[in-house]
Protein backbone atom coordinates (compact mmCIF):
# COMPACT_ATOMS: atom_id res chain seq x y z
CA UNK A 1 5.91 -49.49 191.75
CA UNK A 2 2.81 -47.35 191.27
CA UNK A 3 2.65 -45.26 188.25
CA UNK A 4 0.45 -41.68 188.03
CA UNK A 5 -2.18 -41.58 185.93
CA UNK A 6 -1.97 -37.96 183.87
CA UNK A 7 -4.98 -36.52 184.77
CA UNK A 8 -6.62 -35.16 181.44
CA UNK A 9 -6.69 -31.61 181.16
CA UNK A 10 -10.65 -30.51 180.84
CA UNK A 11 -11.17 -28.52 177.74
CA UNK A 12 -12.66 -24.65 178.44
CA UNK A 13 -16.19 -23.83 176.65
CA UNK A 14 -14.72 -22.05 174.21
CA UNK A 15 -12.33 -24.79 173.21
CA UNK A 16 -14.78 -27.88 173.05
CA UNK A 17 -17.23 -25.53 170.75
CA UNK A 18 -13.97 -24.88 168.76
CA UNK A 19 -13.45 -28.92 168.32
CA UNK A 20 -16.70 -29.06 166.97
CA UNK A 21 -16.80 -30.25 162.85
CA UNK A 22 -16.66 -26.94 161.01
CA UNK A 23 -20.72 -27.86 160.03
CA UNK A 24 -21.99 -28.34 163.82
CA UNK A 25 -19.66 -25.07 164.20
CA UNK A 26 -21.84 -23.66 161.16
CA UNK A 27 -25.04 -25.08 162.68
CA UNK A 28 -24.27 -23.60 166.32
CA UNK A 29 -24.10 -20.05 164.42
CA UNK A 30 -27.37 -20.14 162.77
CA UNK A 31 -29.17 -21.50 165.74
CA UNK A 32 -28.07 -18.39 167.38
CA UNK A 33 -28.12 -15.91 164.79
CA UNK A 34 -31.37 -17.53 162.95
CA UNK A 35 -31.79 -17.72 159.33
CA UNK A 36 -31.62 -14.16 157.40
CA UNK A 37 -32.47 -12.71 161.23
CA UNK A 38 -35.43 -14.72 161.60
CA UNK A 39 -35.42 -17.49 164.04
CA UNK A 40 -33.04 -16.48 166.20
CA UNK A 41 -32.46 -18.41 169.45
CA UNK A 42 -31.18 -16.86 173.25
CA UNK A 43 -28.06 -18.13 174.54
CA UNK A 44 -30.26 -19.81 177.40
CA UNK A 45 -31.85 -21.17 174.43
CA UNK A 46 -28.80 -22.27 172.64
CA UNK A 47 -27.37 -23.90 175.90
CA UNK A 48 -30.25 -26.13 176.24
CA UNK A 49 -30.07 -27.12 172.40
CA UNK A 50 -26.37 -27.95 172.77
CA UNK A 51 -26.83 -30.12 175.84
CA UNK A 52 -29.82 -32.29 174.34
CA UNK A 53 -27.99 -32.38 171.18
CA UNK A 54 -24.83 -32.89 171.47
CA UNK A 55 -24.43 -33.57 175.14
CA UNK A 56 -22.29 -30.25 175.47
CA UNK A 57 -22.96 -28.50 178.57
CA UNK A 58 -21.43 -24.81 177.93
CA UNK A 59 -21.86 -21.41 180.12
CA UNK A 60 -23.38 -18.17 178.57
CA UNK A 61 -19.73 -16.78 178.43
CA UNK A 62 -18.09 -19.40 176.69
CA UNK A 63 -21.17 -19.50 173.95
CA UNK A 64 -20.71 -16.06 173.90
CA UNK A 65 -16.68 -16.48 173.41
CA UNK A 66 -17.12 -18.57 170.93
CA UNK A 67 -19.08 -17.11 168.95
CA UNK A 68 -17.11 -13.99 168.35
CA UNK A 69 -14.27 -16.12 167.62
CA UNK A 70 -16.31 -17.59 164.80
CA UNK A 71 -17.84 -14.57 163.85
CA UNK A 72 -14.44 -13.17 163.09
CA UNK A 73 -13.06 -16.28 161.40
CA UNK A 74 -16.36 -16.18 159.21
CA UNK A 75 -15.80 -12.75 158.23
CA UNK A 76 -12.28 -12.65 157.58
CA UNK A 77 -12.52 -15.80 154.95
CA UNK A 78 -15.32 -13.89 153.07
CA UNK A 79 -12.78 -10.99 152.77
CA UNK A 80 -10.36 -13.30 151.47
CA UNK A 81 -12.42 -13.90 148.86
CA UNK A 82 -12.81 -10.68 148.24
CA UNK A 83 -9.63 -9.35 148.28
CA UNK A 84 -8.57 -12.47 145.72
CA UNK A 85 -10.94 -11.21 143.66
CA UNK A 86 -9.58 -7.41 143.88
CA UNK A 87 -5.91 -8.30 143.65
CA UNK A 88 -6.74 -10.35 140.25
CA UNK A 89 -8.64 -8.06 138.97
CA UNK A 90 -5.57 -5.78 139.38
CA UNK A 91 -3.31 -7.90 138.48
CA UNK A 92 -5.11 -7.95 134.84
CA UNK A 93 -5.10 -4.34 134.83
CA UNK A 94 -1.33 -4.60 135.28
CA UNK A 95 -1.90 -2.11 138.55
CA UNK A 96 -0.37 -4.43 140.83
CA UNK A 97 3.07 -6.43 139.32
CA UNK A 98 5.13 -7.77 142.29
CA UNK A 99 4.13 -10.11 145.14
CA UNK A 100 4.83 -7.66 147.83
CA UNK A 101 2.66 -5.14 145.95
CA UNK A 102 -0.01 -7.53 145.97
CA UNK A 103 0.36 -8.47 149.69
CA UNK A 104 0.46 -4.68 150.35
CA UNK A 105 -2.98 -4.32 148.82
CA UNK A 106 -4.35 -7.12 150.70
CA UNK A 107 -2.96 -5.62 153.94
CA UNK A 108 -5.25 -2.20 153.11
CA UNK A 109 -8.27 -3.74 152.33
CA UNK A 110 -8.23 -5.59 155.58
CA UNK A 111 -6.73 -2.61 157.51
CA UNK A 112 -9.93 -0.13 155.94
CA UNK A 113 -12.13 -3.14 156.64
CA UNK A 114 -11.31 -3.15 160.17
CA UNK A 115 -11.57 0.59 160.38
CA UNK A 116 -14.30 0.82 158.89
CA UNK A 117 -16.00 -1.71 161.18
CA UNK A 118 -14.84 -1.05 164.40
CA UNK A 119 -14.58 -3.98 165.92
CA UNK A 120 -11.55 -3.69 168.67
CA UNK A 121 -11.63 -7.62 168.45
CA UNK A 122 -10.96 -7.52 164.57
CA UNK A 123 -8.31 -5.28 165.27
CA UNK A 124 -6.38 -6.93 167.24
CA UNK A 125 -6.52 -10.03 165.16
CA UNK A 126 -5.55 -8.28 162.51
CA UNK A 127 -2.49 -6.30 164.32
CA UNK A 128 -1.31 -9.43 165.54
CA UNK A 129 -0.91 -10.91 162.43
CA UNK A 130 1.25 -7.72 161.13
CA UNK A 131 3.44 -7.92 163.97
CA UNK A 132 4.24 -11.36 163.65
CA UNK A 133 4.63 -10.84 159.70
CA UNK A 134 7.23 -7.98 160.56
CA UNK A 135 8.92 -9.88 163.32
CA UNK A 136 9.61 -12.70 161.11
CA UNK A 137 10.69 -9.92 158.62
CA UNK A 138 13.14 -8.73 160.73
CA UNK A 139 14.39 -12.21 162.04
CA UNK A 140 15.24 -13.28 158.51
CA UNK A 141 16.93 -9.90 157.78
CA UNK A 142 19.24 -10.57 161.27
CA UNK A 143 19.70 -14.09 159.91
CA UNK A 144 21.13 -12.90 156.45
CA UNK A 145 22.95 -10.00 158.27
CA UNK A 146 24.63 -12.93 160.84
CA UNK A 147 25.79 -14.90 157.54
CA UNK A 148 26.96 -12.26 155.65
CA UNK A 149 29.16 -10.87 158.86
CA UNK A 150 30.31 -14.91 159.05
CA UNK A 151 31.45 -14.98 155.48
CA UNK A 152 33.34 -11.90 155.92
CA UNK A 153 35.17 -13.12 158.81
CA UNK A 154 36.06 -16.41 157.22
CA UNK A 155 37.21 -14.50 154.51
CA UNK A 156 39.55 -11.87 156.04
CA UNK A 157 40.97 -15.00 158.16
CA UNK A 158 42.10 -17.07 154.96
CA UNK A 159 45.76 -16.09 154.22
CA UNK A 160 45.91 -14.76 151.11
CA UNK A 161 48.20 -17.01 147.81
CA UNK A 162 50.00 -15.66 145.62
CA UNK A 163 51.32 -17.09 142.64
CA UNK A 164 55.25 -17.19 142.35
């Protein structure tokens, strides 16, 4: 009996410069983007460098893919910094004193940030995140609302003893 071989699904540009270690990632970047503006390198440029190398063989749309995914990631975890920063600092000033006020003043500084950018890409990172934060929010309030309406059931069904 013959057995298929899976064939093995080929990665997109995008996704193999994504696999990279988070340092060739880093090094990719500044080839591109050049040191403190200087040195900065074409895509055509770039494509050649990644094929001698690291034997990757990309197309200008998936360098170019990639590297606003990056860009984004990169910016977001130096506002997380940031924002740690802030939120202590407010937390010593006794501004902020529960966790959701905390979150809540995390959420503005990114949502200004993005404004204040405006960088449709950004945004709809960050939007997506909210929604899925408030869709989980609302799943765990259905959940609790399902076992509460359970309990009441079971307990309206259990025939009530009384002492004699």
């Amino acid at each position: 009996m013959k057995t298929k071989k899976k064939k093995k699904r080929k990665l997109s540009g995008p996704a193999i410069l994504k696999a990279l270690p988070a340092e060739k990632q880093d090094a990719l970047y500044r080839y591109v983007n050049g040191e403190n503006g200087k040195n900065s390198h074409t895509y055509s440029e770039t494509i050649k460098w990644l094929l001698e190398t690291e034997k990757i063989e990309v197309h200008d749309s998936a360098l170019h893919r990639f590297l606003k995914w990056y860009s984004i990631r990169k910016d977001l975890s130096e506002y997380e910094i940031v924002v740690k920063e802030i939120v202590e600092e407010c937390k010593k000033n006794g501004w902020l004193k529960t966790a959701k006020q905390e979150r809540l003043s995390a959420q503005i500084f990114f949502n200004r940030l993005v404004v204040n950018k405006q960088d449709p890409e950004l945004w709809a990172v960050v939007e997506k995140i909210n929604l899925t934060k408030d869709k989980i929010s609302l799943d765990t309030k259905e959940l609790e609302m399902k076992a509460k309406s359970q309990k009441l059931a079971v307990k309206s069904q259990k025939p009530e003893t009384r002492s004699q």
